[in-house]
N, C-alpha and C. Protein backbone atom coordinates (compact mmCIF):
# COMPACT_ATOMS: atom_id res chain seq x y z
N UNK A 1 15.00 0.84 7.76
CA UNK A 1 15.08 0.38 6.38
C UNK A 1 16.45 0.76 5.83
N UNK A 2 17.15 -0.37 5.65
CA UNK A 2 18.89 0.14 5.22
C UNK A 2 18.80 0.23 3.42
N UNK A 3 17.67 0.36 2.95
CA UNK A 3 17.82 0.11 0.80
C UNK A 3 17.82 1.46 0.90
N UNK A 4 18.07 1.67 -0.09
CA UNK A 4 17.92 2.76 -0.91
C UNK A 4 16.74 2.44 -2.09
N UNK A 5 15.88 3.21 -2.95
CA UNK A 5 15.05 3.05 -3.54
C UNK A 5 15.44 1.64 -4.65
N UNK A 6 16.32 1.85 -5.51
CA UNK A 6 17.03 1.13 -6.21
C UNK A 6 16.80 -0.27 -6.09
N UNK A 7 17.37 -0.62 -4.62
CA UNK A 7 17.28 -1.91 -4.02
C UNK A 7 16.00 -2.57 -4.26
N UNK A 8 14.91 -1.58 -3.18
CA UNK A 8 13.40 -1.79 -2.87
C UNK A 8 12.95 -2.38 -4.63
N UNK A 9 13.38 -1.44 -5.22
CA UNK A 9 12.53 -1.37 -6.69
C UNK A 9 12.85 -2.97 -7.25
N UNK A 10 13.82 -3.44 -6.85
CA UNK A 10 14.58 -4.63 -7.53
C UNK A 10 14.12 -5.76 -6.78
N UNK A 11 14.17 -5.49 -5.61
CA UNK A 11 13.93 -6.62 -4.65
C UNK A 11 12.16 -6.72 -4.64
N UNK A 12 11.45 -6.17 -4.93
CA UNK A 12 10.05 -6.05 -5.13
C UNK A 12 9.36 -7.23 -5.71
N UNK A 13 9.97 -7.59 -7.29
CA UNK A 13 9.76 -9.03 -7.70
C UNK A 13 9.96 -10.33 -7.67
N UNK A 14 10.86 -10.36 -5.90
CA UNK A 14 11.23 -11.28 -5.15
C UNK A 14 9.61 -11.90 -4.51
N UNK A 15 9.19 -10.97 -4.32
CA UNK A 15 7.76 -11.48 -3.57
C UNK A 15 6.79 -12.24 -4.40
N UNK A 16 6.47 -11.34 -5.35
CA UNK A 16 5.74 -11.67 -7.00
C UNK A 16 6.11 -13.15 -7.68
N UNK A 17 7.79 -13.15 -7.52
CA UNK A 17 7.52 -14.69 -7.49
C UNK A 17 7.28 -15.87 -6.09
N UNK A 18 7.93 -15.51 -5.26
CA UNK A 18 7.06 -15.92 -4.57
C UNK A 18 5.50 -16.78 -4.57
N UNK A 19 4.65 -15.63 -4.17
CA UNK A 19 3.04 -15.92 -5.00
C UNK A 19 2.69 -16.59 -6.13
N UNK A 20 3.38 -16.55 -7.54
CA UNK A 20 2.46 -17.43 -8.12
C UNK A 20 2.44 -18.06 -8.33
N UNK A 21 2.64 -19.34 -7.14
CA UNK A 21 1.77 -20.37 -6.75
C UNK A 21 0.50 -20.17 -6.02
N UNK A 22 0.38 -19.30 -5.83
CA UNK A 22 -0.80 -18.42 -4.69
C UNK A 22 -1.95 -17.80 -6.05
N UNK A 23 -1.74 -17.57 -7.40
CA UNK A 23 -2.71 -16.63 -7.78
C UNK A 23 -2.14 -16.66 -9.25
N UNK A 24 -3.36 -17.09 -9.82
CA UNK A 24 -2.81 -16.95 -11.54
C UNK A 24 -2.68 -15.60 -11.83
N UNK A 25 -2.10 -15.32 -13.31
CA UNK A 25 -2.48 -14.04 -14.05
C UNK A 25 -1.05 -13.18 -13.08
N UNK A 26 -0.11 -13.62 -11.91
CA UNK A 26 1.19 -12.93 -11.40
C UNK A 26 2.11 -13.24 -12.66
N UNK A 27 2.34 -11.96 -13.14
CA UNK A 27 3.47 -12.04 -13.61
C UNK A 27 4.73 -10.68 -13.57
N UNK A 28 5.84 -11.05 -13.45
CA UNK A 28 6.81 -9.88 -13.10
C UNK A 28 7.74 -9.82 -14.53
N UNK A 29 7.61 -10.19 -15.81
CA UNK A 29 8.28 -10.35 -16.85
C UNK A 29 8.35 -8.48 -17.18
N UNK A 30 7.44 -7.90 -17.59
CA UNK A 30 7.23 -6.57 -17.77
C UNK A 30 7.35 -5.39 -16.96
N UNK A 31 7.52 -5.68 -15.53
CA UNK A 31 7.22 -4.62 -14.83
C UNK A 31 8.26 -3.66 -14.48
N UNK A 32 7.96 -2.46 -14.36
CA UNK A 32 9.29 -1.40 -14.34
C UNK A 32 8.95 -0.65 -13.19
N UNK A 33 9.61 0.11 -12.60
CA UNK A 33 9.25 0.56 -11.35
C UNK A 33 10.24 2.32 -11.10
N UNK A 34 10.33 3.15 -11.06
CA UNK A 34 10.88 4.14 -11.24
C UNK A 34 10.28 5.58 -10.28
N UNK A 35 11.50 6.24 -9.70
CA UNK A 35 10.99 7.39 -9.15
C UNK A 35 10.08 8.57 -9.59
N UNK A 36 9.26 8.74 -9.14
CA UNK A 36 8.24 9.47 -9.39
C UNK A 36 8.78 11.19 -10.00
N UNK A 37 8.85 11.62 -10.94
CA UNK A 37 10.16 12.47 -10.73
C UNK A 37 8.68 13.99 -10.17
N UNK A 38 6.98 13.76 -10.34
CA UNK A 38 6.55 14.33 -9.61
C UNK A 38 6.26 14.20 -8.03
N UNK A 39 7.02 14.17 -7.37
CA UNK A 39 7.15 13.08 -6.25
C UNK A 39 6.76 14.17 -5.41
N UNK A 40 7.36 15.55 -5.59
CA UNK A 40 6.69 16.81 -4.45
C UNK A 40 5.57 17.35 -4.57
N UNK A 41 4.78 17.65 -5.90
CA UNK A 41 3.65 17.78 -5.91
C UNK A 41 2.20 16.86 -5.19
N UNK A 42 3.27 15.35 -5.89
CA UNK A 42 2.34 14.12 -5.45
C UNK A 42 2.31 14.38 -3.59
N UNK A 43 3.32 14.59 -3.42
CA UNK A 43 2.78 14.01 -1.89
C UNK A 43 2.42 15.59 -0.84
N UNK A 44 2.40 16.71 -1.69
CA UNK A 44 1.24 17.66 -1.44
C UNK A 44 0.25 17.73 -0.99
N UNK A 45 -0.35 16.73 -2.39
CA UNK A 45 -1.81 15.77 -2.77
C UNK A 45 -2.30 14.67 -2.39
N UNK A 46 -1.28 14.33 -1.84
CA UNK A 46 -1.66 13.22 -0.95
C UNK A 46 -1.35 11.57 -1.99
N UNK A 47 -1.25 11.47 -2.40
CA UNK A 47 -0.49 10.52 -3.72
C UNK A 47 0.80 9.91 -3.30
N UNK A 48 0.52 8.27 -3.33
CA UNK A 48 2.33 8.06 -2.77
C UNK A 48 2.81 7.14 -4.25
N UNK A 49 2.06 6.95 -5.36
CA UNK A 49 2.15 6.58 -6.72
C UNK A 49 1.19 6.65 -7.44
N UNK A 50 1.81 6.14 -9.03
CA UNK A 50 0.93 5.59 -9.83
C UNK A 50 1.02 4.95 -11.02
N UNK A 51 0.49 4.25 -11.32
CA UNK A 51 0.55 3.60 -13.02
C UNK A 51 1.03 4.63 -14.12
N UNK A 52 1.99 4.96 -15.02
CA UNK A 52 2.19 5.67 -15.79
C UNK A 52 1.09 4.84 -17.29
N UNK A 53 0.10 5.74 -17.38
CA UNK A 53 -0.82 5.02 -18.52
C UNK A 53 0.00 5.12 -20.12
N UNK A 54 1.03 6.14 -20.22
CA UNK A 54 1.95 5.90 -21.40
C UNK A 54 2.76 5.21 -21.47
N UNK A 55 3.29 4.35 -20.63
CA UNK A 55 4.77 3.93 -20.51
C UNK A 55 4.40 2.39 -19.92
N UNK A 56 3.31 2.52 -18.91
CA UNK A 56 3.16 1.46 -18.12
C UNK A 56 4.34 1.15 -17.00
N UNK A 57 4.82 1.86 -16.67
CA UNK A 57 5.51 2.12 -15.43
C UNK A 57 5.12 2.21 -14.47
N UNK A 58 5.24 1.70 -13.47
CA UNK A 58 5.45 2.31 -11.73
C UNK A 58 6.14 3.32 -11.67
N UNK A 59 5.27 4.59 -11.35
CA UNK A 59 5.68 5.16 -10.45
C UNK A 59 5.57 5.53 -8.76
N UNK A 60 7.07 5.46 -8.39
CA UNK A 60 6.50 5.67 -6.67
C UNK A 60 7.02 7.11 -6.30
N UNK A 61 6.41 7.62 -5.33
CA UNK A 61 6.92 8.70 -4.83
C UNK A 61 7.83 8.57 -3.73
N UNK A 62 8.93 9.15 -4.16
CA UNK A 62 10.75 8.84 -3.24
C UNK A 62 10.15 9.78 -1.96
N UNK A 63 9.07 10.50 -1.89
CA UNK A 63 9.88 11.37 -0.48
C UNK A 63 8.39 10.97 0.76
N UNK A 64 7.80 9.35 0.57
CA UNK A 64 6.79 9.27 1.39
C UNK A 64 8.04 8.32 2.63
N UNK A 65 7.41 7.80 3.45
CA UNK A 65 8.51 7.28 4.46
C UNK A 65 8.79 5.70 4.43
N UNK A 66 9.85 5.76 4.28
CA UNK A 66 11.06 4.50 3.74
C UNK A 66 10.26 3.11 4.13
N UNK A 67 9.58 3.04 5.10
CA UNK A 67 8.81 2.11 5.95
C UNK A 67 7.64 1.59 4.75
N UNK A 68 6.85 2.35 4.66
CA UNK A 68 5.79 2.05 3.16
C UNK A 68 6.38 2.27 2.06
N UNK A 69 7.33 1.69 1.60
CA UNK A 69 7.96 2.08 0.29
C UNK A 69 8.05 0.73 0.06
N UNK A 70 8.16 -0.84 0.70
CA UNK A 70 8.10 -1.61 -0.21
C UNK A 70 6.56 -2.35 -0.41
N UNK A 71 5.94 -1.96 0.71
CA UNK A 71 4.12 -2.49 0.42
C UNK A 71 3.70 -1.38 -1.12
N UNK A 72 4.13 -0.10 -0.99
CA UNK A 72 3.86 0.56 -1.79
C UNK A 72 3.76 0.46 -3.48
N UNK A 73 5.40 0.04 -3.47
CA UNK A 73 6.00 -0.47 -4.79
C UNK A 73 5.25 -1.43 -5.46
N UNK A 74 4.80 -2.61 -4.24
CA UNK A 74 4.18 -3.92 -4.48
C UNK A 74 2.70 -3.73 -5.66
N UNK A 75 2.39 -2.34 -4.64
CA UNK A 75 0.88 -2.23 -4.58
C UNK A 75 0.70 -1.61 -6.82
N UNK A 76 1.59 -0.54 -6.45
CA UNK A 76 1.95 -0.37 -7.97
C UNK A 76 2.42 -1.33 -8.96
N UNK A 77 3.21 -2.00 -8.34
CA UNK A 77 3.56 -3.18 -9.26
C UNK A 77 2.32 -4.35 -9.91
N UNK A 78 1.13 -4.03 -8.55
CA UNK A 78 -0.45 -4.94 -8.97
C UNK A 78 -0.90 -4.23 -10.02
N UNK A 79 -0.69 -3.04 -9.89
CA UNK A 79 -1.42 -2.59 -11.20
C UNK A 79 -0.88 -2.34 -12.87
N UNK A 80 0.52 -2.70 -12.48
CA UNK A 80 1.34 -3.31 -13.87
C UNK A 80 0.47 -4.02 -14.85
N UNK A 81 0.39 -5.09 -13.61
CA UNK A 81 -0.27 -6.80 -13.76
C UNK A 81 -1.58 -6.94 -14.35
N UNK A 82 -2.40 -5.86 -14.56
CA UNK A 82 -3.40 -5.84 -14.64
C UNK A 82 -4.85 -5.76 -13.29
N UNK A 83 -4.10 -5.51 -11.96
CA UNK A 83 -4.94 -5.73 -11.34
C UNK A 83 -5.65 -4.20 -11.05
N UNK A 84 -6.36 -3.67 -11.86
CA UNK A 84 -6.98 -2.07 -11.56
C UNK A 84 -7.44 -1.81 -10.62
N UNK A 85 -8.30 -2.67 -10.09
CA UNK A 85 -8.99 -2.18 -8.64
C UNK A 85 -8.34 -1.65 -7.59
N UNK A 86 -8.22 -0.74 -6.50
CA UNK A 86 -6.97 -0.93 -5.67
C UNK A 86 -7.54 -1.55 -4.52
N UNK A 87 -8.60 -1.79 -4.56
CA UNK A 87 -8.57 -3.25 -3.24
C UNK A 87 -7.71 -4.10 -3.75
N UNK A 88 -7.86 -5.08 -5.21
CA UNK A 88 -7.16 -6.00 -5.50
C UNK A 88 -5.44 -5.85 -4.93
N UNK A 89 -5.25 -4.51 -5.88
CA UNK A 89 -3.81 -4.04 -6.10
C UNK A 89 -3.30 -4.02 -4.13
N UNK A 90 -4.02 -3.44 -3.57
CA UNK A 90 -3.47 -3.58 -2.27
C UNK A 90 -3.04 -5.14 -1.47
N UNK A 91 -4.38 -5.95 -1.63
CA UNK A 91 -4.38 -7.15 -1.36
C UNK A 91 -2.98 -8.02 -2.06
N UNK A 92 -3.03 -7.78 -3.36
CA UNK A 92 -1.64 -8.28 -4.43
C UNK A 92 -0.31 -8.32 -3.73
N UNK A 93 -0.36 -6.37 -3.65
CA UNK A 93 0.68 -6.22 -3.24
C UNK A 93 0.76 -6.16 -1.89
N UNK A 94 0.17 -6.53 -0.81
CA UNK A 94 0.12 -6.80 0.38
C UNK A 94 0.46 -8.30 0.49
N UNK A 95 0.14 -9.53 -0.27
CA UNK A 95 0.35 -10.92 -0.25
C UNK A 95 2.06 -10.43 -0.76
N UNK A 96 2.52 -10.22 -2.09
CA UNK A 96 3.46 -10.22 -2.24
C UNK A 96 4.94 -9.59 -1.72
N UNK A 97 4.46 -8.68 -0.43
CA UNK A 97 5.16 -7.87 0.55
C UNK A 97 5.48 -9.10 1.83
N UNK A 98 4.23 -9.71 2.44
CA UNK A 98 4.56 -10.05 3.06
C UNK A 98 5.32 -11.99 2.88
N UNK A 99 5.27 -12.02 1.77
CA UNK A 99 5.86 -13.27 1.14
C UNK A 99 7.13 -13.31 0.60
N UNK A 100 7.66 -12.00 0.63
CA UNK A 100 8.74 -11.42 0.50
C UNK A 100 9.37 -12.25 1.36
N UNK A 101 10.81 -12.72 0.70
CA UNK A 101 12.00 -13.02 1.49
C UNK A 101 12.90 -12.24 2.36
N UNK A 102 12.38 -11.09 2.41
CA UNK A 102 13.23 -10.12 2.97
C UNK A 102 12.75 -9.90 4.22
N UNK A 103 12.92 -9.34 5.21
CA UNK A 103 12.39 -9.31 6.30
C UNK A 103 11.30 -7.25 6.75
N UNK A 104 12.06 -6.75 5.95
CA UNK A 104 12.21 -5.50 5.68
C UNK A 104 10.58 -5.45 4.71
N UNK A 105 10.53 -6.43 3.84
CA UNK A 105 9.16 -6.34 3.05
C UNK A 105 8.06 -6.85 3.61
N UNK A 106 8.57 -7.71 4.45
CA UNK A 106 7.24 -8.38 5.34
C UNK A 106 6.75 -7.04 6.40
N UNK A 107 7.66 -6.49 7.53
CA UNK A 107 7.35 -5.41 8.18
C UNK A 107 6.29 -4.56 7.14
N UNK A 108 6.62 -4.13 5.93
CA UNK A 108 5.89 -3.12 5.28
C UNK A 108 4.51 -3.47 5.05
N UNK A 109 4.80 -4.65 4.97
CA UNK A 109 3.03 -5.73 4.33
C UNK A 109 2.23 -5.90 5.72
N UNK A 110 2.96 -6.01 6.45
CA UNK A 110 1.82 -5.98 7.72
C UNK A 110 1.97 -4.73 8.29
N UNK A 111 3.02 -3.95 8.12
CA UNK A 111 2.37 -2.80 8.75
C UNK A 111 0.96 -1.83 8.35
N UNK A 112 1.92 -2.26 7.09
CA UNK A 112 -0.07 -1.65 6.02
C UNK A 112 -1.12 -1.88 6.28
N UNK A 113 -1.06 -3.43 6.25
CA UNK A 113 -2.54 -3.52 6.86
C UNK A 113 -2.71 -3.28 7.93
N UNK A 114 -2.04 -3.28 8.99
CA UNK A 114 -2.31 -3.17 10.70
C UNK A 114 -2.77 -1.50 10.42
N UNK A 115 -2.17 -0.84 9.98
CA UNK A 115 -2.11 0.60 9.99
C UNK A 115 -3.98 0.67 8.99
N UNK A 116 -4.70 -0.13 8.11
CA UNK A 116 -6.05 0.08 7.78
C UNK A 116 -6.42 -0.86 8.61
N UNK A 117 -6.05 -1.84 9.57
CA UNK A 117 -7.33 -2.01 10.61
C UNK A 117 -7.73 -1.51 11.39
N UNK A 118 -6.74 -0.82 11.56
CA UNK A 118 -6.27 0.37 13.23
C UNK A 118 -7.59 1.27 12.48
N UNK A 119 -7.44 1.89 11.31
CA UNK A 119 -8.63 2.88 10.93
C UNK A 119 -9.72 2.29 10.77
N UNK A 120 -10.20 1.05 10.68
CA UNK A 120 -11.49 0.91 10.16
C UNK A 120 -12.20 0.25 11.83
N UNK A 121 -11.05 -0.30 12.61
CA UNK A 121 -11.51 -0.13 14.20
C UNK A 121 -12.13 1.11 14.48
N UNK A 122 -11.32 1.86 14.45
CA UNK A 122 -11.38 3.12 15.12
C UNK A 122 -12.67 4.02 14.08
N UNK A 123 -12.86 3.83 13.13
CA UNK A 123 -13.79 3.78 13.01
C UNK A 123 -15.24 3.48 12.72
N UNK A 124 -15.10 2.06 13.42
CA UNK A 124 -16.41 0.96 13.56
C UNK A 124 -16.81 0.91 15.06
N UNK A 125 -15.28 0.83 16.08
CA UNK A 125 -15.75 0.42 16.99
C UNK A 125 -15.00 1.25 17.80
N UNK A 126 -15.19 2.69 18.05
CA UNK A 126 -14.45 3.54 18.56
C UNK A 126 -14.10 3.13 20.16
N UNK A 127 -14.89 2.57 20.60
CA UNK A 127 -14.93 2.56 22.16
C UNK A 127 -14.00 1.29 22.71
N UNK A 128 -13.16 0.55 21.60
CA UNK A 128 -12.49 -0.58 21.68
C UNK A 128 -11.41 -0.03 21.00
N UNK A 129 -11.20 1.02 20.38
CA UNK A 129 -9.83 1.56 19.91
C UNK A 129 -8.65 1.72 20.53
N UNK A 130 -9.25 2.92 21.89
CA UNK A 130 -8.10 2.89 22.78
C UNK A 130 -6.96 1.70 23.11
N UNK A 131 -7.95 0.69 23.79
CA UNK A 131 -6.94 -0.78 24.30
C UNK A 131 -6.53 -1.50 23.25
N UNK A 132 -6.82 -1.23 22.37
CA UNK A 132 -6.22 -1.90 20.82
C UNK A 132 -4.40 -1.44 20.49
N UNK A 133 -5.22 -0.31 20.34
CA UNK A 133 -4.07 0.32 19.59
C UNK A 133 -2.80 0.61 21.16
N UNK A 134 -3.16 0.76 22.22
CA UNK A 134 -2.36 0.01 23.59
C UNK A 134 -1.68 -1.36 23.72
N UNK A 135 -2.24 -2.00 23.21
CA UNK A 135 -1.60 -3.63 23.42
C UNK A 135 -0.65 -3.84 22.07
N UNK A 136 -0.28 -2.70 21.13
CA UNK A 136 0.45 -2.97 19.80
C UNK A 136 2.13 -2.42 20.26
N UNK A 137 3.15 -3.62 19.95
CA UNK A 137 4.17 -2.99 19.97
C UNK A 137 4.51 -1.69 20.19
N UNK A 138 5.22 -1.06 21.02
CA UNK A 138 5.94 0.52 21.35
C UNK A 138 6.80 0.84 19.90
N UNK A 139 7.30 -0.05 19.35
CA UNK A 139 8.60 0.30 18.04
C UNK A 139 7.28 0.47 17.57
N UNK A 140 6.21 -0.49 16.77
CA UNK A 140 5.81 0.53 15.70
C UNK A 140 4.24 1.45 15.69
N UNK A 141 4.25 1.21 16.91
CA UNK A 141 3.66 2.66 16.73
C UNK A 141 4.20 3.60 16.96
N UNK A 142 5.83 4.18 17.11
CA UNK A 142 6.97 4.98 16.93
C UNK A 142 6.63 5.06 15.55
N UNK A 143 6.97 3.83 14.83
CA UNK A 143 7.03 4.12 13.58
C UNK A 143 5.95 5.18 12.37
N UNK A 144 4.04 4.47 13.29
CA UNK A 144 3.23 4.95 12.86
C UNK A 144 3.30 6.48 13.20
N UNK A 145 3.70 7.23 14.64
CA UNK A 145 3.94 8.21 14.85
C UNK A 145 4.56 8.94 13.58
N UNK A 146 5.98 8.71 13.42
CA UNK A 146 7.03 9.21 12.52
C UNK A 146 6.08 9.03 11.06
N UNK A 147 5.45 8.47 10.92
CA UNK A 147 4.56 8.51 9.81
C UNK A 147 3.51 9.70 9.78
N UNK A 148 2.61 9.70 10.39
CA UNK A 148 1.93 10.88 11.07
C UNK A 148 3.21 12.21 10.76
N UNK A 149 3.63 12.79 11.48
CA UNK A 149 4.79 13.54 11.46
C UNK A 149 5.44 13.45 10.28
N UNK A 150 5.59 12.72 9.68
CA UNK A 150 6.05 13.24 8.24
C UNK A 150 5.35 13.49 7.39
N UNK A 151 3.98 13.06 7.03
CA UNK A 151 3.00 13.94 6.34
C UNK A 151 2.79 15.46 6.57
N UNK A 152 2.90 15.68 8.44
CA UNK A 152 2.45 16.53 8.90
C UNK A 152 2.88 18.09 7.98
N UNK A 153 4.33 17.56 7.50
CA UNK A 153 4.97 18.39 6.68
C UNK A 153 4.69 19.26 5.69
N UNK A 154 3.83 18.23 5.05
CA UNK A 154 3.14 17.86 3.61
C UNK A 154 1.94 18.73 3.55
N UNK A 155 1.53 18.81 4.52
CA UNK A 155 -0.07 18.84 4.60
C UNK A 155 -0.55 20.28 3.83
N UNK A 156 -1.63 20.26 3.01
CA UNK A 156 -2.07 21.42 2.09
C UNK A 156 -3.47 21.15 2.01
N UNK A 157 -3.94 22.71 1.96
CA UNK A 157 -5.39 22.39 1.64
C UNK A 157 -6.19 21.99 0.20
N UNK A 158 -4.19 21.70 -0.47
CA UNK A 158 -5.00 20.93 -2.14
C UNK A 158 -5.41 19.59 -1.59
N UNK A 159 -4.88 18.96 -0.56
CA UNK A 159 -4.86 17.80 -0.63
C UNK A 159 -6.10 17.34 -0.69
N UNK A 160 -6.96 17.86 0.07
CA UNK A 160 -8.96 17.59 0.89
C UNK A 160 -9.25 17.76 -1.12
N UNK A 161 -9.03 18.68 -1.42
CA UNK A 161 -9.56 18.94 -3.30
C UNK A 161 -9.76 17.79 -4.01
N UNK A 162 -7.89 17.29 -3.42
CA UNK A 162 -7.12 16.29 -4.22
C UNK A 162 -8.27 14.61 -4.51
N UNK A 163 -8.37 14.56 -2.58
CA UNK A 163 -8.98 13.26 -2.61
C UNK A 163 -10.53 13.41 -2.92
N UNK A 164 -11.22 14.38 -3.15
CA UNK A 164 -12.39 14.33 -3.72
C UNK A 164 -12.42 14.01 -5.13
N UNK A 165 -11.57 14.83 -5.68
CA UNK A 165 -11.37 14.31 -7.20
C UNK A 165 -11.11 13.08 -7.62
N UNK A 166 -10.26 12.65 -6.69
CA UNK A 166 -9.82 11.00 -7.39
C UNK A 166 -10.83 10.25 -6.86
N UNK A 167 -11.55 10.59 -6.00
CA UNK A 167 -12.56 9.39 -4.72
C UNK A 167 -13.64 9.66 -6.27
N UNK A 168 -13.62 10.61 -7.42
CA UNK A 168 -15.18 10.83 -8.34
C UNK A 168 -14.10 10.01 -9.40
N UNK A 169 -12.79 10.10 -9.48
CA UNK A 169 -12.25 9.11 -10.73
C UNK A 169 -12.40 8.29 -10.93
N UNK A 170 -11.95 7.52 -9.68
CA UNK A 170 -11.74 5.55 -9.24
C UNK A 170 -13.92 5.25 -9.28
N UNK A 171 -14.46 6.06 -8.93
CA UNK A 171 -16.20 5.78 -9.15
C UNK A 171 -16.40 5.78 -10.39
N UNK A 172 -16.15 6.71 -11.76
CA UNK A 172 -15.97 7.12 -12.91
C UNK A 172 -15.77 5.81 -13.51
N UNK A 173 -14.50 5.12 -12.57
CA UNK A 173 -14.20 4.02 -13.43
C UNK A 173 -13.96 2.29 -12.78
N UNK A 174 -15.45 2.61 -12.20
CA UNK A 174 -16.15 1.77 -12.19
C UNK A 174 -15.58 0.64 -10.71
N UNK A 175 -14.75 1.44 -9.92
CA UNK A 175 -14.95 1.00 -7.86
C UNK A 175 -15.77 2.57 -7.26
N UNK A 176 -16.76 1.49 -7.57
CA UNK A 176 -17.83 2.17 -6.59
C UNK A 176 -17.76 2.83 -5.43
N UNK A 177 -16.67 2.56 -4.40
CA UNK A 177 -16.39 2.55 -3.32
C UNK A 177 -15.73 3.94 -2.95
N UNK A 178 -15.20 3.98 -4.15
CA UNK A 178 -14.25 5.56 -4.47
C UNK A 178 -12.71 4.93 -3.60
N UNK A 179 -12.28 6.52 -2.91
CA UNK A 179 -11.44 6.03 -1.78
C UNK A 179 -11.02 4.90 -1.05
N UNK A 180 -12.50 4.77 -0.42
CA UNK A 180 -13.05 3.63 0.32
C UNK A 180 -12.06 2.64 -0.10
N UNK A 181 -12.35 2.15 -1.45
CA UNK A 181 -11.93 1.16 -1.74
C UNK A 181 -10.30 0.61 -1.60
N UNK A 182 -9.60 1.12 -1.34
CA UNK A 182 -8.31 1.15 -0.69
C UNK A 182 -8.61 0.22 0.86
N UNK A 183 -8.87 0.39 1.41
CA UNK A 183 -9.10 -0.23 3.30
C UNK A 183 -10.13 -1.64 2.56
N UNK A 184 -10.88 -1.94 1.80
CA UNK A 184 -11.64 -3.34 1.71
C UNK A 184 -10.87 -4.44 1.00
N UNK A 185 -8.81 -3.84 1.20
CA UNK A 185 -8.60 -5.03 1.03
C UNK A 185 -8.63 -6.09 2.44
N UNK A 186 -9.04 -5.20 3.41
CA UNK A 186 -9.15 -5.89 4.57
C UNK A 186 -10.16 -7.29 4.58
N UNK A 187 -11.28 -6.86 4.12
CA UNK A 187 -12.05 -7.79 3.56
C UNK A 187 -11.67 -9.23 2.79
N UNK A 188 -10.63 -8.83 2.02
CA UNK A 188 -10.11 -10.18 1.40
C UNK A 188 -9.37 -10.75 1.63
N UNK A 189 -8.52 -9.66 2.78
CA UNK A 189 -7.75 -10.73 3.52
C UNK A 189 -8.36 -11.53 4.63
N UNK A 190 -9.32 -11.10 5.56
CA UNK A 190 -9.79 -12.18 5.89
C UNK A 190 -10.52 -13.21 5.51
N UNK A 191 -11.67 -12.63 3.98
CA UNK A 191 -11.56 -14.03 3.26
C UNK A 191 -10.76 -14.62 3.15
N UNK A 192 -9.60 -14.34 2.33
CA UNK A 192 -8.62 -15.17 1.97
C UNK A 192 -7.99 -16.17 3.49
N UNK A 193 -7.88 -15.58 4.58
CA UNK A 193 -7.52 -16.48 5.29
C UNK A 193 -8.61 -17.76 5.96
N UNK A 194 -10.20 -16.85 5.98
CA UNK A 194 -10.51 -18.48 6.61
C UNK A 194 -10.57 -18.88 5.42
N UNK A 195 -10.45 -19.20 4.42
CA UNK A 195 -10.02 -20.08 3.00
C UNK A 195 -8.81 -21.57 2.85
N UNK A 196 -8.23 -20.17 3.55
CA UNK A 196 -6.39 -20.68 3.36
C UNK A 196 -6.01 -20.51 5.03
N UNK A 197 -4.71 -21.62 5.08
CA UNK A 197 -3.81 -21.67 6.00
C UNK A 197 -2.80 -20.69 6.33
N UNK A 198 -3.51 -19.08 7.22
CA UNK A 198 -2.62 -17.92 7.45
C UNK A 198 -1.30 -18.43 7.85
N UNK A 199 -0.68 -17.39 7.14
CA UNK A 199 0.79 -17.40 7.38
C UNK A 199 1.77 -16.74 8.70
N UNK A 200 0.48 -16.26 9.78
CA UNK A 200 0.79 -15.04 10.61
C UNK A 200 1.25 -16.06 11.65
């Protein structure tokens, strides 16, 4: 990834338009996007952004790895838009990553998802994991490695606290799913494709 945050943050509503021809209610007129300036605590906790509820800002966290930083942005940028759910917000900003003109935003949009099918394989159909995740490109599962390994850094026992608390927030307010609900944008993307004419 040759951007610097700056770039990513700017080039983000390249995708957004893109899409809406794809999905009413996209709009990029308002949206702001800005470094997380709690960015070390956050990724302690396991947090790689969030909606600023005073400001209505994006925030992202600068020190998760350069690779998910523009699916990321996207994903925050859904919830600018009004899209609260973060299945939606993932799906949003997963369409608008990989619709991206850039080549750099598409990698991020499918790596995301490849990286929650890989988990919801592995844990649906463990005994088909192995040769899966074998037959996937050598570069990025380097990449997924170096991902792995840079959390590894991170890692605290607030974090296990962390995601219980928010998995009772996101239920609180009304995705049932808690956590969960992050990985069932998988779900809509394959609705969405036998629907529509995939782009893959």
């Amino acid at each position: 990834m040759p951007y610097d945050f700056t770039t990513v943050f700017n080039k983000s509503a390249n995708g957004y338009q893109a899409i809406k021809p794809l999905f009413s209610g996209i709009s990029t007129t308002h949206t702001a996007v800005k470094k997380s300036m709690l960015s070390l605590p956050q990724i302690y906790l396991g947090f790689t952004g969030y909606l600023n509820p005073f400001t209505g800002e994006a925030q992202v966290n600068y020190l998760m790895p350069k690779v998910n930083l523009p699916a990321t942005t996207c994903h925050e940028m859904a919830h600018q838009m009004g899209y609260a759910s973060e299945t939606e917000a993932n799906f949003i900003g997963y369409m608008a990553s990989i619709h991206n003109s850039d080549l750099y935003f598409q990698y991020s949009g499918y790596f995301m998802a490849l990286r929650y099918a890989l988990n919801e394989i592995h844990y649906k159909y463990p005994d088909d994991f192995e040769a899966i995740y074998k037959s996937i490109n050598k570069e990025i599962i380097k990449n997924q490695e170096e991902i792995i390994n840079h959390y590894k850094k991170y890692q605290s026992p607030f974090a296990v606290h962390s995601r219980t608390l928010y998995d009772f927030y996101l239920k609180a307010n009304n995705q049932e799913e808690g956590i969960k609900s992050y990985r069932y944008m998988l779900y809509l993307l394959v609705k969405y494709d036998s629907t529509h004419d995939a782009v893959y």
